[in-house]
Protein backbone atom coordinates (compact mmCIF):
# COMPACT_ATOMS: atom_id res chain seq x y z
CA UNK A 1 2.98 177.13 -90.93
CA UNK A 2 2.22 180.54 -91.30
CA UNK A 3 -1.77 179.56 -92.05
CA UNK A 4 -1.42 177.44 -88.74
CA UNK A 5 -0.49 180.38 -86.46
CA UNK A 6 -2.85 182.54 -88.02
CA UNK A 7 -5.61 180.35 -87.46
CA UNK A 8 -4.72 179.73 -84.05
CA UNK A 9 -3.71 183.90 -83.67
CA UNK A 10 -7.73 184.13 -84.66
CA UNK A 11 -8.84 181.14 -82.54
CA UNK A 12 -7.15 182.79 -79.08
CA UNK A 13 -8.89 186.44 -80.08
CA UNK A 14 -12.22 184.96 -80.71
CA UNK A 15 -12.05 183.06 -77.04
CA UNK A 16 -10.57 186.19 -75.31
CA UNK A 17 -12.89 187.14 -72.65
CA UNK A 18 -12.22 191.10 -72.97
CA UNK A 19 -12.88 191.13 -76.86
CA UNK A 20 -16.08 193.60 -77.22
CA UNK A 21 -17.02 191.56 -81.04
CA UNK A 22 -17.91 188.07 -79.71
CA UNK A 23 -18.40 185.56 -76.51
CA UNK A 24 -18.03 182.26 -76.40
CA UNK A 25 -21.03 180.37 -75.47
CA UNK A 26 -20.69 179.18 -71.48
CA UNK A 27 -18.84 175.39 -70.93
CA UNK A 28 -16.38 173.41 -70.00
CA UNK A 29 -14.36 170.76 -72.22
CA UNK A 30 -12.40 169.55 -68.85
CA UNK A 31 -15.52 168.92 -67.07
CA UNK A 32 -16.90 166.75 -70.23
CA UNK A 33 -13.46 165.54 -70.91
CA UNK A 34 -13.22 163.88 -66.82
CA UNK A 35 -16.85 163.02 -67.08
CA UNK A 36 -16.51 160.72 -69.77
CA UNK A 37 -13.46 159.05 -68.74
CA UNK A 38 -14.65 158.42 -65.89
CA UNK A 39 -17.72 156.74 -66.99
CA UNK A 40 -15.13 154.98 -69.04
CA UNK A 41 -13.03 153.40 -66.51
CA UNK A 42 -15.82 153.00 -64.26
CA UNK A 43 -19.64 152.80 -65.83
CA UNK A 44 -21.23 151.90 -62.49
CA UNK A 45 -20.65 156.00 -62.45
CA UNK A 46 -23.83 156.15 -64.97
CA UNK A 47 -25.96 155.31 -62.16
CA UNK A 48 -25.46 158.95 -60.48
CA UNK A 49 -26.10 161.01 -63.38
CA UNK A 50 -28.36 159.34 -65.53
CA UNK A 51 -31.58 160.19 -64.24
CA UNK A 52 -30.78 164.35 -65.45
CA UNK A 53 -27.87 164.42 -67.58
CA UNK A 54 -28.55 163.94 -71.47
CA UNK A 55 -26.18 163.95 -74.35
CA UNK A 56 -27.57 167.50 -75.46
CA UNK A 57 -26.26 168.70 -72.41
CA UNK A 58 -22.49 168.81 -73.41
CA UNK A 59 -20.69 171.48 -75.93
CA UNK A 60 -19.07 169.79 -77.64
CA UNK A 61 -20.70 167.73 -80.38
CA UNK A 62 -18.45 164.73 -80.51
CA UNK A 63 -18.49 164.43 -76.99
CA UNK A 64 -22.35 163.89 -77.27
CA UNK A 65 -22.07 161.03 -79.44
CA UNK A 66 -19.50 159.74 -77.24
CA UNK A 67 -21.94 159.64 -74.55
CA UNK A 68 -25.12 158.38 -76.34
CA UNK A 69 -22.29 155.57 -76.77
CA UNK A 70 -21.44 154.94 -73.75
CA UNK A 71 -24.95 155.05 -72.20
CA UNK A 72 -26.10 152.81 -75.32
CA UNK A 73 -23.73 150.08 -74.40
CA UNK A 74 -24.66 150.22 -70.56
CA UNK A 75 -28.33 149.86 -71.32
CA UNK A 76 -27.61 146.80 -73.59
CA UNK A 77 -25.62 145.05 -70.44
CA UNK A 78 -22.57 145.95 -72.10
CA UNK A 79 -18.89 147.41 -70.52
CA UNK A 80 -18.24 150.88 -72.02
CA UNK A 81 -14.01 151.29 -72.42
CA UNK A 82 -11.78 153.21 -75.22
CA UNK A 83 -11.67 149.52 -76.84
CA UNK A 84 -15.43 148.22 -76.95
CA UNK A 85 -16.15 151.76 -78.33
CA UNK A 86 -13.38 152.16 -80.54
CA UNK A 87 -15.02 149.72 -83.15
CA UNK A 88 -18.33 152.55 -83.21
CA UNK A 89 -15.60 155.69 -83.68
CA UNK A 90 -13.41 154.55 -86.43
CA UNK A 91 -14.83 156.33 -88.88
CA UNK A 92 -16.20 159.60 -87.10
CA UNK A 93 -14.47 162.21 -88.58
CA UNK A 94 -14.73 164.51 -85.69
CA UNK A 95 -13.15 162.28 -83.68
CA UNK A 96 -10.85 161.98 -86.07
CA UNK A 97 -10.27 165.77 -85.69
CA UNK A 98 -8.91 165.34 -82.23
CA UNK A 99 -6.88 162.49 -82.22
CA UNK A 100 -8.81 159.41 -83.48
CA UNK A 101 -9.35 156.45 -81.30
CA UNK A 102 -6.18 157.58 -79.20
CA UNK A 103 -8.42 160.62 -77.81
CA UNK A 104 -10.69 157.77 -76.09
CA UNK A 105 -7.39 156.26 -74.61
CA UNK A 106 -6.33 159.84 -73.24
CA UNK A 107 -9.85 160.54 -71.70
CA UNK A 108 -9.68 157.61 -69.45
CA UNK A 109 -6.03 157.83 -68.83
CA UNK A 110 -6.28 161.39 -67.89
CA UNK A 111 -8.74 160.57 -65.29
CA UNK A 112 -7.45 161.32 -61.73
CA UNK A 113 -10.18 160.48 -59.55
CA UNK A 114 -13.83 158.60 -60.33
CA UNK A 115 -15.54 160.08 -57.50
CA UNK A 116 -15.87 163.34 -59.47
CA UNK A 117 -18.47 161.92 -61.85
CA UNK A 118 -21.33 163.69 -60.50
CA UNK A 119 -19.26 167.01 -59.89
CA UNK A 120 -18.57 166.75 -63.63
CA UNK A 121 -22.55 166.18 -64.02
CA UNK A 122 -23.90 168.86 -62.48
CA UNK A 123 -20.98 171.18 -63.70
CA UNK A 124 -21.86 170.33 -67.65
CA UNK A 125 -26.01 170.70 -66.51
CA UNK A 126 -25.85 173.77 -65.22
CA UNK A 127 -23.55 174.96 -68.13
CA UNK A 128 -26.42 173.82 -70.26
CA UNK A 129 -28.99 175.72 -68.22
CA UNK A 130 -26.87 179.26 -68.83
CA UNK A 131 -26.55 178.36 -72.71
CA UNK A 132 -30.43 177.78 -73.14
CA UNK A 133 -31.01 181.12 -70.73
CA UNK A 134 -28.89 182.80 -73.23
CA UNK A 135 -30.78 181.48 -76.09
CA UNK A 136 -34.12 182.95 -74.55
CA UNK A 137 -32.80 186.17 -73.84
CA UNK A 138 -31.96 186.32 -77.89
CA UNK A 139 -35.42 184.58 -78.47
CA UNK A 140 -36.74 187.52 -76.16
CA UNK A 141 -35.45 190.34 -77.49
CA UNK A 142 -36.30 188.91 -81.32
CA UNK A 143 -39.38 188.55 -79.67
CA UNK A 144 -39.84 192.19 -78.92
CA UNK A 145 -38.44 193.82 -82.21
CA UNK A 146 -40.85 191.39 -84.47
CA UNK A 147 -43.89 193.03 -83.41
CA UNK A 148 -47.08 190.92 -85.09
CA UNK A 149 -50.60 191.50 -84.68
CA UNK A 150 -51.45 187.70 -83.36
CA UNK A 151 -49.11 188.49 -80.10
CA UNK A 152 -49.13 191.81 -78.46
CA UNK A 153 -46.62 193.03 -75.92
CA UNK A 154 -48.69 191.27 -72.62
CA UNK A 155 -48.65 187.56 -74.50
CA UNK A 156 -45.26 188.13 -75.34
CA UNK A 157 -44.32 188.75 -71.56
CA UNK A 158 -46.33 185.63 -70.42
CA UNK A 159 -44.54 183.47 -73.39
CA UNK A 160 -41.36 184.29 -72.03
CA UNK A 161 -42.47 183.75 -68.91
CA UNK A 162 -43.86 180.31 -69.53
CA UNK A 163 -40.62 179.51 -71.12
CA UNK A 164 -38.27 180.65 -68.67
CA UNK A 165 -40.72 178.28 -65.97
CA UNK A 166 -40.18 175.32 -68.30
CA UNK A 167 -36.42 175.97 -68.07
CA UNK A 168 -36.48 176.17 -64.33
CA UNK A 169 -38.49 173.41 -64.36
CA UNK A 170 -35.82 171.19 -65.96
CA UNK A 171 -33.09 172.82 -63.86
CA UNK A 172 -34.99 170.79 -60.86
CA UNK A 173 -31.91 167.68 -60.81
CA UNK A 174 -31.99 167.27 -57.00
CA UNK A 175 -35.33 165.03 -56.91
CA UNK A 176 -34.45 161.71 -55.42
CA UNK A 177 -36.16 158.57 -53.17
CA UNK A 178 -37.13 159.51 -49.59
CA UNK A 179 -37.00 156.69 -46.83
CA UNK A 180 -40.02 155.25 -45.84
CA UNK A 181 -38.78 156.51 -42.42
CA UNK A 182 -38.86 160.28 -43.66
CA UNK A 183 -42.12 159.79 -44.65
CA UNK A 184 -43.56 158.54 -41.95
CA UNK A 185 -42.16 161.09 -39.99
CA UNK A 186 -44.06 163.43 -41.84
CA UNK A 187 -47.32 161.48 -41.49
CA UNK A 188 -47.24 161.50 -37.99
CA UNK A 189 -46.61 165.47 -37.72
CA UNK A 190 -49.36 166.14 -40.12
CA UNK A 191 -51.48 163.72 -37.33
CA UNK A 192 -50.03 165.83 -34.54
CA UNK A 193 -51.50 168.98 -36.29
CA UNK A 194 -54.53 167.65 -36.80
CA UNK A 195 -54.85 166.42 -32.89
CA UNK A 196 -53.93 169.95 -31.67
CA UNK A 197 -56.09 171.75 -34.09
CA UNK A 198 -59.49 172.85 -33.07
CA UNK A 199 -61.82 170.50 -35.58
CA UNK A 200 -58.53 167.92 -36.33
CA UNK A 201 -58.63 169.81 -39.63
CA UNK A 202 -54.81 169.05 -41.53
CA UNK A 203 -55.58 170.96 -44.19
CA UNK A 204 -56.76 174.97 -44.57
CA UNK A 205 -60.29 174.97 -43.35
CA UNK A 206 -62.97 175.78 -45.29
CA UNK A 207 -65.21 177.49 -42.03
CA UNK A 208 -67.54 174.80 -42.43
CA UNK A 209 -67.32 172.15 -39.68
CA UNK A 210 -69.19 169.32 -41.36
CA UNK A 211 -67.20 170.26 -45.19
CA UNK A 212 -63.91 170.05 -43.02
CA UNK A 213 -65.14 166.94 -41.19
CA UNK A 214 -65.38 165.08 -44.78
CA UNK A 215 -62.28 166.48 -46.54
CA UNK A 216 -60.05 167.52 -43.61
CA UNK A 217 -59.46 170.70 -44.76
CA UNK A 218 -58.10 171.77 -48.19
CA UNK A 219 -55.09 169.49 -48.70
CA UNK A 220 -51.33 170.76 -49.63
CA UNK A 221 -50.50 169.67 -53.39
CA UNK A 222 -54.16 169.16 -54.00
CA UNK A 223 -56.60 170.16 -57.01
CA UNK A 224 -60.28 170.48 -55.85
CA UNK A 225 -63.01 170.85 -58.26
CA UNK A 226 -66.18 172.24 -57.43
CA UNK A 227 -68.29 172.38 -60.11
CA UNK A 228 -71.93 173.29 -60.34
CA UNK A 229 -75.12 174.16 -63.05
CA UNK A 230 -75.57 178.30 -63.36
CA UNK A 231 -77.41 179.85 -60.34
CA UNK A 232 -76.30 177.14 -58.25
CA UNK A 233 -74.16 178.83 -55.65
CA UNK A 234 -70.22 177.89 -56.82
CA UNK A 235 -68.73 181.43 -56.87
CA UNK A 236 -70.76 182.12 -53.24
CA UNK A 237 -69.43 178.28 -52.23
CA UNK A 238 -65.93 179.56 -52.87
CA UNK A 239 -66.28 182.85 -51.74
CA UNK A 240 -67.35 181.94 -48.24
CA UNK A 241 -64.16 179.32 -47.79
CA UNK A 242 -62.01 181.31 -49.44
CA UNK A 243 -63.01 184.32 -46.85
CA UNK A 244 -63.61 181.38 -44.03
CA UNK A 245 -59.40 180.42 -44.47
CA UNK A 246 -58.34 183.74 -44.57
CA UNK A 247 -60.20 184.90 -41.66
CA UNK A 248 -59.04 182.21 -39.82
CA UNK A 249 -55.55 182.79 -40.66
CA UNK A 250 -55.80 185.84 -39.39
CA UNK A 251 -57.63 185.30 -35.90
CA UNK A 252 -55.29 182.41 -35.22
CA UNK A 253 -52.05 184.33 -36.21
CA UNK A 254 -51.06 181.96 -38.91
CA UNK A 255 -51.67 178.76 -37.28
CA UNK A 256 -54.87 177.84 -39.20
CA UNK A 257 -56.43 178.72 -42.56
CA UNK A 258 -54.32 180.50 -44.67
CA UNK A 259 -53.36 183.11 -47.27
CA UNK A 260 -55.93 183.11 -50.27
CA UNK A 261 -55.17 184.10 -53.65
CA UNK A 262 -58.70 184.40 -55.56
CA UNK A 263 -58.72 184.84 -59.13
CA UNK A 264 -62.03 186.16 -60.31
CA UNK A 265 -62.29 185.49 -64.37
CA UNK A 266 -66.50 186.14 -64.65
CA UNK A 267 -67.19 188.75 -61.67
CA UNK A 268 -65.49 192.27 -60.52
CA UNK A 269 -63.15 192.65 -57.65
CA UNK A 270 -65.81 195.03 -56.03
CA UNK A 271 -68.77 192.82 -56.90
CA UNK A 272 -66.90 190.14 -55.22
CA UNK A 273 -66.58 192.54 -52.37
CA UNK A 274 -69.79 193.32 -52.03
CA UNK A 275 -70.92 190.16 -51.77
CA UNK A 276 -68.26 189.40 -48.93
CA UNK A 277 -69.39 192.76 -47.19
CA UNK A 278 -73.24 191.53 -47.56
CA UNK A 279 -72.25 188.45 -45.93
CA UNK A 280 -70.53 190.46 -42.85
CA UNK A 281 -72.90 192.71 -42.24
CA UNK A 282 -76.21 191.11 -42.46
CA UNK A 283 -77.81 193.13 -45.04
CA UNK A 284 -78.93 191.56 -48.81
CA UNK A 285 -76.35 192.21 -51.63
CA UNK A 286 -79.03 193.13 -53.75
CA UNK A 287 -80.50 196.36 -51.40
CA UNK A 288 -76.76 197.27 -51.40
CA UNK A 289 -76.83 197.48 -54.75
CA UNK A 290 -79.80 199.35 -55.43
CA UNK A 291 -79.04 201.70 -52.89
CA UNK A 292 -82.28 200.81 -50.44
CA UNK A 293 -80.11 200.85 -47.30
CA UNK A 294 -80.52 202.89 -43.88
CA UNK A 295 -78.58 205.36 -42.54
CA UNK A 296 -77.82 202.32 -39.28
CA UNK A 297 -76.63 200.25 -41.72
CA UNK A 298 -73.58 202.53 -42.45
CA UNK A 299 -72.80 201.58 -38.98
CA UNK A 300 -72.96 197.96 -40.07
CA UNK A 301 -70.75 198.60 -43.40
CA UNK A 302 -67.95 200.48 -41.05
CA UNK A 303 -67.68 197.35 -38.61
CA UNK A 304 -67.60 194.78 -41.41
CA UNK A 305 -65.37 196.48 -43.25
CA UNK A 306 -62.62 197.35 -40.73
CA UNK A 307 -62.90 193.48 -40.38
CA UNK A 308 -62.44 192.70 -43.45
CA UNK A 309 -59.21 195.08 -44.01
CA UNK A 310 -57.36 192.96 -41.69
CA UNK A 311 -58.33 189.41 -43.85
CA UNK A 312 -55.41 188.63 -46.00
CA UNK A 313 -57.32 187.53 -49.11
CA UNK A 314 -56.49 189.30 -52.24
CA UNK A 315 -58.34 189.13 -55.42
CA UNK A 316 -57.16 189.33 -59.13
CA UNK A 317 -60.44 189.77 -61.45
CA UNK A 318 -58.02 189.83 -65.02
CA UNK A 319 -59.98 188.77 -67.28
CA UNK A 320 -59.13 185.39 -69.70
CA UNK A 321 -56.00 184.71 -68.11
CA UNK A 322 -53.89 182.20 -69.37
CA UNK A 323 -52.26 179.49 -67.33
CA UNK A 324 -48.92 180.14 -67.62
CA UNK A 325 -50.40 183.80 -66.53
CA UNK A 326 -52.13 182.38 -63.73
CA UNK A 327 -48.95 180.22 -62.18
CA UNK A 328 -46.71 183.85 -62.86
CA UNK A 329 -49.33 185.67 -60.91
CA UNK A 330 -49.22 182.78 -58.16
CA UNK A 331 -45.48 182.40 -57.40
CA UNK A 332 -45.19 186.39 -57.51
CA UNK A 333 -48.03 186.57 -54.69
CA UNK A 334 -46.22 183.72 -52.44
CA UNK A 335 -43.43 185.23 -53.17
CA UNK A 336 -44.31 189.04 -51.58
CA UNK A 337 -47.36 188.02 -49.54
CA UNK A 338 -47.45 184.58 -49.17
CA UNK A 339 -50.01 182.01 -50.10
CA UNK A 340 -51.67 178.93 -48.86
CA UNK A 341 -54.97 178.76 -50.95
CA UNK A 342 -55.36 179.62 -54.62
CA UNK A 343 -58.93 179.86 -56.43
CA UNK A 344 -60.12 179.94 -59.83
CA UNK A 345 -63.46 181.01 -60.28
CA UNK A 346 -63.66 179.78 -63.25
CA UNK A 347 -61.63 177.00 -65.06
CA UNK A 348 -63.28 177.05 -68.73
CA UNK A 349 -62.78 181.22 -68.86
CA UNK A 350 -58.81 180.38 -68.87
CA UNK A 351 -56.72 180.29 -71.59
CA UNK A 352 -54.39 177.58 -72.83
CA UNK A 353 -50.59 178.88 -73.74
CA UNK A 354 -52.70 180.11 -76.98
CA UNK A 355 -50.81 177.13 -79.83
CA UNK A 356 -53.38 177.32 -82.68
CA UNK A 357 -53.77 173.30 -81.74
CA UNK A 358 -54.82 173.76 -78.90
CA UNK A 359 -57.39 176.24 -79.03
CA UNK A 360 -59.16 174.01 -82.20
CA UNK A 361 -59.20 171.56 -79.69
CA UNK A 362 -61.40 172.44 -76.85
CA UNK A 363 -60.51 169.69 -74.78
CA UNK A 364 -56.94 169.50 -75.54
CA UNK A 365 -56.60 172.82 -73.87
CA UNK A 366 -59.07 172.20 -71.68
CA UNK A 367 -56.16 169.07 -70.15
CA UNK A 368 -53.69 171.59 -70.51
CA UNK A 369 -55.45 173.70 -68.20
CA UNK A 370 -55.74 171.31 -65.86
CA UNK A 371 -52.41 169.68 -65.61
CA UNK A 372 -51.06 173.36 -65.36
CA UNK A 373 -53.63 173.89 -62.35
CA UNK A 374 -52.09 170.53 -61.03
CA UNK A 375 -48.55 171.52 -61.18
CA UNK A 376 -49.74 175.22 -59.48
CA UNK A 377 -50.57 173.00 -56.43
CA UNK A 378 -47.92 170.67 -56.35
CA UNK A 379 -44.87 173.64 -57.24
CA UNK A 380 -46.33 175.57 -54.38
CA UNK A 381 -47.35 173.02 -51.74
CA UNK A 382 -50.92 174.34 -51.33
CA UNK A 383 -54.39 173.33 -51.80
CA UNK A 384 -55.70 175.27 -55.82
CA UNK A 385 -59.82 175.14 -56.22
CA UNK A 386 -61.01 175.55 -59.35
CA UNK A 387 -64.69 175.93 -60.55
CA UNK A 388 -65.84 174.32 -63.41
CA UNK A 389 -69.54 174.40 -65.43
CA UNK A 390 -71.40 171.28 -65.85
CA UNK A 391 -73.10 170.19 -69.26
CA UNK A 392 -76.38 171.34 -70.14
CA UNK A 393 -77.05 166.75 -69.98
CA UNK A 394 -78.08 167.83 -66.11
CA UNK A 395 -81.36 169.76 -66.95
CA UNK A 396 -82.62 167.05 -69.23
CA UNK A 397 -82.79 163.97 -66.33
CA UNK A 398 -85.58 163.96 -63.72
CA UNK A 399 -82.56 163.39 -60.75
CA UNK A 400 -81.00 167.00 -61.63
CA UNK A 401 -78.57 166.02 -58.61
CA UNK A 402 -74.95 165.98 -60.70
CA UNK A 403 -72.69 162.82 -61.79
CA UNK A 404 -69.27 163.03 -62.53
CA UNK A 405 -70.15 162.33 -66.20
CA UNK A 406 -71.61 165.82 -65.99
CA UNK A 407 -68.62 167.70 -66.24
CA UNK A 408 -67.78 169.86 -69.15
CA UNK A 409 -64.72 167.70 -70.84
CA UNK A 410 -65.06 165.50 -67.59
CA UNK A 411 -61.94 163.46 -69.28
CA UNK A 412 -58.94 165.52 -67.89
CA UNK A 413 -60.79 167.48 -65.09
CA UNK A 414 -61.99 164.13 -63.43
CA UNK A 415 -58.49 162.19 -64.06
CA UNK A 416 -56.20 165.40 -63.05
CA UNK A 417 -58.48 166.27 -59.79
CA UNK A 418 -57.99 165.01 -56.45
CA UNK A 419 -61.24 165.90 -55.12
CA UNK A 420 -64.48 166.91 -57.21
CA UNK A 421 -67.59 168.36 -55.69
CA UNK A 422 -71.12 169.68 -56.65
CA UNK A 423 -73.31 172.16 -55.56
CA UNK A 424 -76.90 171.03 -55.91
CA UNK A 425 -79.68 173.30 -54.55
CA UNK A 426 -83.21 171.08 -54.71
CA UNK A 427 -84.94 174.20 -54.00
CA UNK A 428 -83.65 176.26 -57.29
CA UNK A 429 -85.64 173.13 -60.01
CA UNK A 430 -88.97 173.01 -57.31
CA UNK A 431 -89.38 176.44 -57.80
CA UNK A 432 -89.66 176.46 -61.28
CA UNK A 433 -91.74 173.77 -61.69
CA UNK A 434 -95.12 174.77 -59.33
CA UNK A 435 -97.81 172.72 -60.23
CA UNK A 436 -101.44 174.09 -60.41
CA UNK A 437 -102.83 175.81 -57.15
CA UNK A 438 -105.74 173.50 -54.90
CA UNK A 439 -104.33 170.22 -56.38
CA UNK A 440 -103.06 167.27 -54.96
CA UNK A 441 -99.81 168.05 -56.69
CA UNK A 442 -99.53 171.31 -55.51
CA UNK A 443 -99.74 170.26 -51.78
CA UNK A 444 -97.01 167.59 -52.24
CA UNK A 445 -95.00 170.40 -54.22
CA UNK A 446 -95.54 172.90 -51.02
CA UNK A 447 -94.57 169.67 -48.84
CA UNK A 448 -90.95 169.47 -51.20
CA UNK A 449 -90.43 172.98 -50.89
CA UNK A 450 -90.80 173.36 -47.38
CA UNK A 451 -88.26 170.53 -46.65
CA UNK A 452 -85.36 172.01 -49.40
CA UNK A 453 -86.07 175.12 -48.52
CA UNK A 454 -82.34 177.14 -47.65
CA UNK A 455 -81.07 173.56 -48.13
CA UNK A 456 -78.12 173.38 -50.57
CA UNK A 457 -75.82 169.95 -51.01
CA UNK A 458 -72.05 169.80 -52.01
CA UNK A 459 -71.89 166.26 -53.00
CA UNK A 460 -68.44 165.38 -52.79
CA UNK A 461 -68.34 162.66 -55.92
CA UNK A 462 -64.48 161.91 -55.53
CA UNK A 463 -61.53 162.31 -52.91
CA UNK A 464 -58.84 160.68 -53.58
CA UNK A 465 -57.94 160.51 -50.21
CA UNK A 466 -60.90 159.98 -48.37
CA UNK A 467 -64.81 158.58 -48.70
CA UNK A 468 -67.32 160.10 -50.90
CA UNK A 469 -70.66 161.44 -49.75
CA UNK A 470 -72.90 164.58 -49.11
CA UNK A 471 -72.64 167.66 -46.94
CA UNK A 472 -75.46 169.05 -46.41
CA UNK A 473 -75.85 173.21 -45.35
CA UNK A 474 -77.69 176.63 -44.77
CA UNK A 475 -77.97 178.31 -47.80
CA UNK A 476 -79.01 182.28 -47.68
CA UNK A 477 -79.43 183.51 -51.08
CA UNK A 478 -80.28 187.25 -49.96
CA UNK A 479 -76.63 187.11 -48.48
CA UNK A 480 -75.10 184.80 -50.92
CA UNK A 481 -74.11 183.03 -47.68
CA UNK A 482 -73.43 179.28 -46.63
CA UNK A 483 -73.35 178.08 -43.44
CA UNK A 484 -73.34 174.60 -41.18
CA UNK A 485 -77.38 173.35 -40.74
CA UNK A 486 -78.50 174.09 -37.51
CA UNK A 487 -78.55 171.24 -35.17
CA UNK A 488 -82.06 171.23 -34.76
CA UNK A 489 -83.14 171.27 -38.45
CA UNK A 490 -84.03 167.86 -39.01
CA UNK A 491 -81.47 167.33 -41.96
CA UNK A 492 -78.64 168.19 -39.71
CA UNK A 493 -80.14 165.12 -37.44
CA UNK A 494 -80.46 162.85 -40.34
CA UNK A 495 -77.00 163.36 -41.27
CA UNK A 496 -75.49 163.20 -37.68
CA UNK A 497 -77.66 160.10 -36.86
């Protein structure tokens, strides 16, 4: 007797909320208790709380076999009660521990109401969700005594941060059908947009009419690839829409374009700058570099850049970010400046979550990156484009023009994308391959040249949610600028024909 009163003396110290020495571990046994009596008396219950709540969910261990029971029986077609389950418990000694088979009997007798089920539910989930956030604090902090020289202080930050995503992640239980009716209501204000919108653009425009006119815009949820052979134009591609949605944004007050995040893995925040400030003022990136400007053009800088301190596009240039880094860096930006564009410039200088599988495995991580990239645009309902290099299998065909076959580990960038493009410049493989001067070859080269000259293609290879094809434009490599084709050039009538 005297062992029995101890034990239970220790028992009520230990569970004291007020004792400084130990804390017990967040939960509820009357929440798990109802929950499973109720299922008990009623498994049609099962059908609330099954598509989030798992047996490791609950505290107490027996009452997670009890569970994996009950929702055994129910998936064989079976009826779940104290006496169909009995049979399964008779020898369990921790049900033996509190009661035996009559503990089944008192959890659906003690059942007051059925209709609680998914209170119960949610009450034991989000239980759950404190024990694990408890368990990555500890994992933290073990984290950050056990220094190693394979993870420094920056990796450990973004592992905890990738973890503590993945626990939000599964914290998400309020995902459910929506009506046909909801939906279409949707539809038809997206349609409305698009009607009052200058263009019919639904999406963030890119500033070019004829890009919009294929896409749209830059879709909500969306992962664009645009992908492109070295010297072809990508980062200058992106750079102009990117500017294009944010200037846009701000000349319309928020009703078009949008908020841009740009995340610059290969080039400098100021060289990215420059190139934007060679494109506003008119003068060649390459004499601001070097210095060979006039004293007028200072005028030019100063009017170009007092427009461009009112564009809200802001510009991360870290190099070999990871994706977990990347998503961190995203949600922080929505969250203090908002965000309605995100680009990557470019997808195969990011980093995987760094497993030792994954980076002997190219194109395993390569997936990874892209299903992260995916998940970016869905989580934060905007459009993410990401560039991508194209196999060196390009420069050995006669068509140089790309294929979707072209792109570096095409497998998971092609399947995870909702939209791929190329940039294909006709002019760039002409120019390098001038035949001897005074032949017939030569005149027919001159003849090639003069018709792709400042002509550059984004061949838009899939959309997921509209036709294929090519958009043709202006291409100014002094100012690293493209632009819609001039009505009168005679591609622009081709095209419009």
């Amino acid at each position: 007797m005297f062992k029995d009163s101890a034990l239970r003396a220790i028992s009520d110290q230990l569970n004291e909320p007020s004792s400084p020495s130990y804390r017990v571990l967040p939960h509820n046994e009357e929440a798990e208790q109802g929950l499973l009596g109720a299922l008990m008396i009623d498994n049609r219950g099962y059908e609330k709380i099954g598509d989030f709540l798992r047996p490791a969910h609950f505290f107490v261990p027996v009452h997670q076999r009890l569970f994996t029971a009950i929702v055994t029986m129910i998936d064989r077609g079976q009826t779940a009660t104290p006496v169909t389950l009995k049979t399964y418990f008779e020898k369990d000694e921790d049900l033996q521990a509190v009661g035996g088979a009559v503990y089944l009997a008192d959890l659906a007798a003690g059942v007051i109401n059925v209709i609680n089920v998914e209170d119960y539910a949610r009450t034991i989930y989000e239980l759950h969700l404190r024990r694990e956030l408890i368990a990555l604090g500890e994992s933290m902090v073990n984290g950050a005594y056990a220094a190693t020289l394979e993870v420094d202080a920056q990796g450990a930050i973004e592992e905890a941060e990738q973890k503590l995503f993945e626990l939000a992640e599964t914290g998400q239980v309020k995902g459910s059908f929506i009506t046909l009716r909801a939906s279409v209501s949707t539809a038809i204000a997206l349609a409305e947009k698009a009607y009052k919108t200058e263009g019919h653009v639904t999406g963030v425009t890119t500033g070019l009419l004829d890009m919009d006119k294929k896409l749209g815009g830059f879709q909500d949820s969306d992962l664009l690839i645009l992908a492109g052979r070295p010297s072809m134009g990508k980062t200058a591609l992106a750079t102009n829409m990117a500017f294009n949605a944010a200037k846009a944004y701000a000349e319309s007050g928020g009703k078009e374009g949008a908020r841009v995040g740009f995340f610059s893995l290969e080039m400098s925040a100021d060289q990215l700058a420059t190139r934007i400030l060679a494109d506003q003022s008119g003068i060649a990136s390459d004499l601001i570099r070097k210095g060979q400007i006039k004293q007028d053009d200072f005028r030019k800088f100063v009017a170009a850049s007092q427009v461009m301190a009112q564009i809200p596009l802001y510009i991360d240039d870290t190099p070999a970010l990871s994706i977990s880094a990347i998503r961190t860096r995203a949600r922080r930006l929505k969250r203090q400046h908002g965000l309605g564009l995100l680009v990557i410039d470019y997808l195969q200088l990011l980093r995987g979550t760094g497993s030792r599988q994954a980076e002997a495995n190219r194109v395993q991580e390569v997936s990874e990156i892209t299903r992260g990239l995916k998940a970016i645009a869905k989580e934060l309902g905007i459009p993410v484009l990401a560039l991508s290099q194209l196999s060196r299998q390009v420069e050995s065909r006669e068509d140089k023009r790309p294929q979707l076959s072209d792109l570096r580990e095409s497998g998971s960038i092609e399947q995870d994308s909702d939209v791929v493009m190329f940039v294909y410049r006709e002019e760039y493989y002409l120019s390098r391959t001038e035949p001897e001067p005074g032949t017939d070859k030569h005149l027919k080269w001159q003849e090639s040249m003069e018709r792709a000259h400042s002509i550059a293609e984004c061949i838009i290879a899939k959309q997921r949610h509209g036709p294929i094809g090519t958009v043709r434009m202006h291409f100014n490599p002094n100012l690293t600028r493209f632009s819609d084709l001039d009505p009168t050039h005679q591609d622009y009538r081709s095209d419009h024909s």
